[in-house]
PDB file of N, CA and C in Angstrom:
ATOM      1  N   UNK A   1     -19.016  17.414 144.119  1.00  0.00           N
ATOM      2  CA  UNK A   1     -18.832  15.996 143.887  1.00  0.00           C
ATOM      3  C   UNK A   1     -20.118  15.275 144.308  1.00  0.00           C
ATOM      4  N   UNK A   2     -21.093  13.952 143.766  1.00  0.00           N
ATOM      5  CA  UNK A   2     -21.797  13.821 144.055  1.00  0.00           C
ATOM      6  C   UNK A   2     -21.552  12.662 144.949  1.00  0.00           C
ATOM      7  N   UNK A   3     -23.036  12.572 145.924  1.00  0.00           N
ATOM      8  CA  UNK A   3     -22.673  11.599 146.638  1.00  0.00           C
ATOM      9  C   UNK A   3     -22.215  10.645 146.529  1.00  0.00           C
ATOM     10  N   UNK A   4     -22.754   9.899 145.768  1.00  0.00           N
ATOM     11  CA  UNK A   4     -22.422   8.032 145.311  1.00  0.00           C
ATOM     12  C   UNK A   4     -21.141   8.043 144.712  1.00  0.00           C
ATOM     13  N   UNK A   5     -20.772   9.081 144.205  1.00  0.00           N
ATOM     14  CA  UNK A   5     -18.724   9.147 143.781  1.00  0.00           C
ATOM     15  C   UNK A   5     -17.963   9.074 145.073  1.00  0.00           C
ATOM     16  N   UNK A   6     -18.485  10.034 146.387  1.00  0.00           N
ATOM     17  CA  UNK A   6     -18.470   9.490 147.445  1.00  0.00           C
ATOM     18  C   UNK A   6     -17.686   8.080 148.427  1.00  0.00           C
ATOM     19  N   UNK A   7     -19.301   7.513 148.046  1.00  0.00           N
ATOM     20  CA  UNK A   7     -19.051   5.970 148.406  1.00  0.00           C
ATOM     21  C   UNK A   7     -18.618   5.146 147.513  1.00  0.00           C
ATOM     22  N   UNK A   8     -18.187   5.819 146.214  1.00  0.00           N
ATOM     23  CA  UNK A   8     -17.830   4.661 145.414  1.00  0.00           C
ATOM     24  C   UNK A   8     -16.236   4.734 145.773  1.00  0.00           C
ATOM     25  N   UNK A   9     -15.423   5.858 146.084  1.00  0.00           N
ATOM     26  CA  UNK A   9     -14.365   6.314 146.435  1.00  0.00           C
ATOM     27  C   UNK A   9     -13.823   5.694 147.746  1.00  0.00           C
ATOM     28  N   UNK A  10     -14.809   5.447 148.583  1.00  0.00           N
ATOM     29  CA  UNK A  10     -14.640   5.265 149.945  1.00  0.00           C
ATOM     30  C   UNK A  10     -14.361   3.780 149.735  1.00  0.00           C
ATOM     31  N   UNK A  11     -15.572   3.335 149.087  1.00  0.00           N
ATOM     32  CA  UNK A  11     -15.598   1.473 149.073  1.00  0.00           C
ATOM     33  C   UNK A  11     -14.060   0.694 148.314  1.00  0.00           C
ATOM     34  N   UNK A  12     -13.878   1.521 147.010  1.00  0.00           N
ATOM     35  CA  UNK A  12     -12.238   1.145 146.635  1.00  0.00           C
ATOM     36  C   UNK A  12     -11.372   1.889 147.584  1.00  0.00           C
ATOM     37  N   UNK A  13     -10.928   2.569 148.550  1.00  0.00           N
ATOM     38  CA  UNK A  13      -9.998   2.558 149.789  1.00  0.00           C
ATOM     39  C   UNK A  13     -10.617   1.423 150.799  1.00  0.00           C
ATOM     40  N   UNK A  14     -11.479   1.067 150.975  1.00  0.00           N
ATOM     41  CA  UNK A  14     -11.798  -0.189 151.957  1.00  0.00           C
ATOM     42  C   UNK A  14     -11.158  -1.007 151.188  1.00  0.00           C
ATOM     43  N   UNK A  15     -11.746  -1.331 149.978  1.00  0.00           N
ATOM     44  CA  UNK A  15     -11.251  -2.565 149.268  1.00  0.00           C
ATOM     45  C   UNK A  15      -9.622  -2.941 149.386  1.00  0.00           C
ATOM     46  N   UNK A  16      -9.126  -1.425 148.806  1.00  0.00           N
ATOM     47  CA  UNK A  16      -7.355  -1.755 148.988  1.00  0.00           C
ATOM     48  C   UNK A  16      -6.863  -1.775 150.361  1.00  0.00           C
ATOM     49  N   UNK A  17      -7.389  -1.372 151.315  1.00  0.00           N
ATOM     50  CA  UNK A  17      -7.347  -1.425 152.918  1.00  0.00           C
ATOM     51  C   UNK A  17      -7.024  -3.035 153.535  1.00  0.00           C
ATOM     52  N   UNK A  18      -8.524  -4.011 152.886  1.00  0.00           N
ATOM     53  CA  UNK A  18      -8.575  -5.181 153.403  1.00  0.00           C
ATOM     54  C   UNK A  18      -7.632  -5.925 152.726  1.00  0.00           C
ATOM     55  N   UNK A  19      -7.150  -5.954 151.081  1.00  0.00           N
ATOM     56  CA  UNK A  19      -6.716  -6.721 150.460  1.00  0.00           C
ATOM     57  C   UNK A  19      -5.083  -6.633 151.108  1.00  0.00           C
ATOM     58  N   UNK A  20      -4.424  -5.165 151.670  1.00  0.00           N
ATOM     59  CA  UNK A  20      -3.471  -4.824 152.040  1.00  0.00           C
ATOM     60  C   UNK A  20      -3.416  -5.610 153.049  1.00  0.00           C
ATOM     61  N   UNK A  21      -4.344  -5.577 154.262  1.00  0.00           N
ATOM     62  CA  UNK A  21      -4.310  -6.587 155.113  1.00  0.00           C
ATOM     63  C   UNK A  21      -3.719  -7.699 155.396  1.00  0.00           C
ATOM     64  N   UNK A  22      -4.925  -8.024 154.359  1.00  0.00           N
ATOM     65  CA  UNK A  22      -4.574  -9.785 153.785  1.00  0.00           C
ATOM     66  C   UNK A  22      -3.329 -10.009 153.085  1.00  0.00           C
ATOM     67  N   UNK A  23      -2.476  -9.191 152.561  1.00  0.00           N
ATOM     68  CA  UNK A  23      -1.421 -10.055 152.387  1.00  0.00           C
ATOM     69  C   UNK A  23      -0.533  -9.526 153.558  1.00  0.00           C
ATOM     70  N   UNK A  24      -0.490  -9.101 154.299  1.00  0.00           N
ATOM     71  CA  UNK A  24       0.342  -8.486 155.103  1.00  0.00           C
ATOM     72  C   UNK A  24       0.230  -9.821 156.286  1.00  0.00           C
ATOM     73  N   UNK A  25      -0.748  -9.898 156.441  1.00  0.00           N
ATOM     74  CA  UNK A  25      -1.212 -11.604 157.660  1.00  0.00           C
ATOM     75  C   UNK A  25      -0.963 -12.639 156.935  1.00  0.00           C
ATOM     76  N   UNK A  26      -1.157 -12.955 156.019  1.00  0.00           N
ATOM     77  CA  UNK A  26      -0.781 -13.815 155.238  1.00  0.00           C
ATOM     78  C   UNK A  26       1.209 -13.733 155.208  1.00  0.00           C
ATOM     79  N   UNK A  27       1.738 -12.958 154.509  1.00  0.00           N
ATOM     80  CA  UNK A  27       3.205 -12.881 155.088  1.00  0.00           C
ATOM     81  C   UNK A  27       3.335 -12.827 156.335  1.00  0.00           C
ATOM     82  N   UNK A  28       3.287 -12.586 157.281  1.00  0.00           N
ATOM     83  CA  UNK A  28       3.488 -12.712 158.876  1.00  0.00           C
ATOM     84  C   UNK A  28       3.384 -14.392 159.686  1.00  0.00           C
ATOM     85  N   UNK A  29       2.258 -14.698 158.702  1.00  0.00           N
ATOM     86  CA  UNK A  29       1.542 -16.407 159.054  1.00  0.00           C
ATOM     87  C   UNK A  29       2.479 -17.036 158.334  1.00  0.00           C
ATOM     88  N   UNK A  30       2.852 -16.989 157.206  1.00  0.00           N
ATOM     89  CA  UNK A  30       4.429 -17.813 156.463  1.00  0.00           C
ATOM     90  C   UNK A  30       5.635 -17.515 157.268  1.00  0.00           C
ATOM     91  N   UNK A  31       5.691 -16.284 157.572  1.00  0.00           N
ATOM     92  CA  UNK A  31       7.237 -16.106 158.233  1.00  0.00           C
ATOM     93  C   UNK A  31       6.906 -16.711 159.620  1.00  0.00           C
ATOM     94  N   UNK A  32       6.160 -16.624 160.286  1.00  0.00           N
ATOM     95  CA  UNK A  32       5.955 -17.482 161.805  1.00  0.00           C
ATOM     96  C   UNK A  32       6.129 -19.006 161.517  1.00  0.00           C
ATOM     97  N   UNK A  33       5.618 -19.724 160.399  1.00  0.00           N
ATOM     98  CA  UNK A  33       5.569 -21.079 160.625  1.00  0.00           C
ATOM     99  C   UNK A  33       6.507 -21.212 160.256  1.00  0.00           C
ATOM    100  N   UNK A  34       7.380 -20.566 159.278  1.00  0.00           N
ATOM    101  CA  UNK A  34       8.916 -20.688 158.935  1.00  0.00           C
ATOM    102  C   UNK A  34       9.748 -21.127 159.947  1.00  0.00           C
ATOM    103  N   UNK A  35       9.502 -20.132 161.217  1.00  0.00           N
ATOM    104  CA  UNK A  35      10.516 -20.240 162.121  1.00  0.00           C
ATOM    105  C   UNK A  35       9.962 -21.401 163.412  1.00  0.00           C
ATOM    106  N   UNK A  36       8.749 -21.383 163.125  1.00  0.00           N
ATOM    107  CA  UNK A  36       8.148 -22.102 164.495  1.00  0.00           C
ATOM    108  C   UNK A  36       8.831 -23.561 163.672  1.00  0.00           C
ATOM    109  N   UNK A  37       8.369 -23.967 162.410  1.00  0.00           N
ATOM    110  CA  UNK A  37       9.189 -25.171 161.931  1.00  0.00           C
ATOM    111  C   UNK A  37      10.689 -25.358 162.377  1.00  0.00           C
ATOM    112  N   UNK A  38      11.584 -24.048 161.641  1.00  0.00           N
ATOM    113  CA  UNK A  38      13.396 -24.584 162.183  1.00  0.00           C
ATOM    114  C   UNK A  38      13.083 -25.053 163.350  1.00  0.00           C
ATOM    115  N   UNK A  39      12.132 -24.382 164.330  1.00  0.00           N
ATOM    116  CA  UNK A  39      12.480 -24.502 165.854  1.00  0.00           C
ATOM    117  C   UNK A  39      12.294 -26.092 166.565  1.00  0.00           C
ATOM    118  N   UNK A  40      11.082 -26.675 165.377  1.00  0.00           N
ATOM    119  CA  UNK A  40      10.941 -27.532 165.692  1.00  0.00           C
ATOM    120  C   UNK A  40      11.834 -28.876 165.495  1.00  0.00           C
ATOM    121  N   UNK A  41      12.569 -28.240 164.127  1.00  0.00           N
ATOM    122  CA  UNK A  41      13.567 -29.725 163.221  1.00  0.00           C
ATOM    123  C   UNK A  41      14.475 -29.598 164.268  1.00  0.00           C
ATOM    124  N   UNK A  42      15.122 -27.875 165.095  1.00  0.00           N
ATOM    125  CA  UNK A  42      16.200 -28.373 165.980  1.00  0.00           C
ATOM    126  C   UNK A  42      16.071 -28.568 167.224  1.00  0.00           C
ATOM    127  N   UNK A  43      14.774 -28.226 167.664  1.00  0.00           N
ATOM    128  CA  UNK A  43      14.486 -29.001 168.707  1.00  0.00           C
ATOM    129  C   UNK A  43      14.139 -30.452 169.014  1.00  0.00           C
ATOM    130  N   UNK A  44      13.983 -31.526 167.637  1.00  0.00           N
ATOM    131  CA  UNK A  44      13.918 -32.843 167.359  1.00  0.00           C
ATOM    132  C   UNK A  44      15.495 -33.345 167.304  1.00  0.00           C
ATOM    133  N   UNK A  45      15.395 -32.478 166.607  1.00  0.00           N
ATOM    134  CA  UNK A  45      17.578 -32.526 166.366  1.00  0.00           C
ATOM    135  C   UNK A  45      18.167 -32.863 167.854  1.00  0.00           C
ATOM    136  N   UNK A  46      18.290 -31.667 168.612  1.00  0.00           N
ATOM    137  CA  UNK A  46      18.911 -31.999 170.087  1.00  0.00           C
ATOM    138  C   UNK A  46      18.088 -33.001 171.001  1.00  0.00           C
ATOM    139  N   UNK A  47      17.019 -33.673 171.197  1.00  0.00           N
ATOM    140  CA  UNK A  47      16.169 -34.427 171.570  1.00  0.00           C
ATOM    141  C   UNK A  47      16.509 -35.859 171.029  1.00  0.00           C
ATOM    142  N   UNK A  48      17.012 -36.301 169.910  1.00  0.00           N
ATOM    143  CA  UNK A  48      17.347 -37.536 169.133  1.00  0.00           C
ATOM    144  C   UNK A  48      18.921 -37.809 169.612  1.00  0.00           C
ATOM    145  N   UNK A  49      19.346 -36.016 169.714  1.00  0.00           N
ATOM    146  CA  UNK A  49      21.165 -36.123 169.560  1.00  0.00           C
ATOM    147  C   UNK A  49      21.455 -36.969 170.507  1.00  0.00           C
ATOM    148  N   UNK A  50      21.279 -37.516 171.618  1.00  0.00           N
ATOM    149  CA  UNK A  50      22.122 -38.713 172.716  1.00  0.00           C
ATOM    150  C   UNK A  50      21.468 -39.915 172.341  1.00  0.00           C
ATOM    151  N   UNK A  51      20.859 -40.608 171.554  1.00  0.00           N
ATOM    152  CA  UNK A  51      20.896 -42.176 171.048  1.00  0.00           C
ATOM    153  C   UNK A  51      21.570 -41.981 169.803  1.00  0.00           C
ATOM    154  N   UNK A  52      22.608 -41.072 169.181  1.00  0.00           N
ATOM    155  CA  UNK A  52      23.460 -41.015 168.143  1.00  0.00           C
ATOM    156  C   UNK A  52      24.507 -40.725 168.820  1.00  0.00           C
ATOM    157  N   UNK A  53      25.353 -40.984 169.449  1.00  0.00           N
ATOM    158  CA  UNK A  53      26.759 -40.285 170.111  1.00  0.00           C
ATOM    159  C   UNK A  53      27.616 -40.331 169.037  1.00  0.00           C
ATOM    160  N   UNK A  54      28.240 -39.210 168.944  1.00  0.00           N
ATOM    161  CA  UNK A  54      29.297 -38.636 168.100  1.00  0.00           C
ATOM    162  C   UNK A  54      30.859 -39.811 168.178  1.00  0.00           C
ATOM    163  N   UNK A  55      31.942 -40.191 167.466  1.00  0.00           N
ATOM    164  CA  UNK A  55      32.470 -41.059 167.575  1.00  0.00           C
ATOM    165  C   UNK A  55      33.895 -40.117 167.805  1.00  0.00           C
ATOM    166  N   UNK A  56      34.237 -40.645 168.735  1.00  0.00           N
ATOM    167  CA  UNK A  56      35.381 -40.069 169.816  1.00  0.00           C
ATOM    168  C   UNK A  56      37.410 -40.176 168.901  1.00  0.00           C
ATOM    169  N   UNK A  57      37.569 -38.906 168.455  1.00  0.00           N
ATOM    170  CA  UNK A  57      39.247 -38.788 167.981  1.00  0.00           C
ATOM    171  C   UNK A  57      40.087 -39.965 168.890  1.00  0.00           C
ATOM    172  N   UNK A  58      41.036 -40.143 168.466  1.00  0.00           N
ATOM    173  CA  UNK A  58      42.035 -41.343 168.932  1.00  0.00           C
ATOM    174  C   UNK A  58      43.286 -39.619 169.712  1.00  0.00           C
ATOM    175  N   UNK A  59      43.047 -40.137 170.852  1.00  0.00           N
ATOM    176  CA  UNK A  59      43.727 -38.699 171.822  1.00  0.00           C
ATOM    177  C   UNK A  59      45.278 -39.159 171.771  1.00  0.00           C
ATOM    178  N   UNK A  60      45.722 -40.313 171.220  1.00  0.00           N
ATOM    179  CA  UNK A  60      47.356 -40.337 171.480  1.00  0.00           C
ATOM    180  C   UNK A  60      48.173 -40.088 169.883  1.00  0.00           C
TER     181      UNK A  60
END
């Protein structure tokens, strides 16, 4: 096999190496802000919840 088939072999496994990467961090960076967001709407949620008080059943 000659050399430069070689490195031409080597350079497309780098190539699919980095591109694999990149979407792999790229999905990881969407699914984190996914959740860091809910965390944030329900942590605004319970933080707001006592200047809204819930309106109280008639107990008799």
């Amino acid at each position: 096999m000659p050399r430069w088939f070689k490195f031409i072999e080597a350079r497309s496994l780098m190539c699919v190496l980095r591109r694999t990467l990149f979407w792999l961090h790229l999905a990881a960076g969407l699914i984190a802000g996914v959740v860091i967001g809910i965390m944030c709407v329900t942590g605004a949620a319970l933080a707001w919840r006592r200047f809204f008080p819930c309106p109280r059943a008639n107990a008799s």
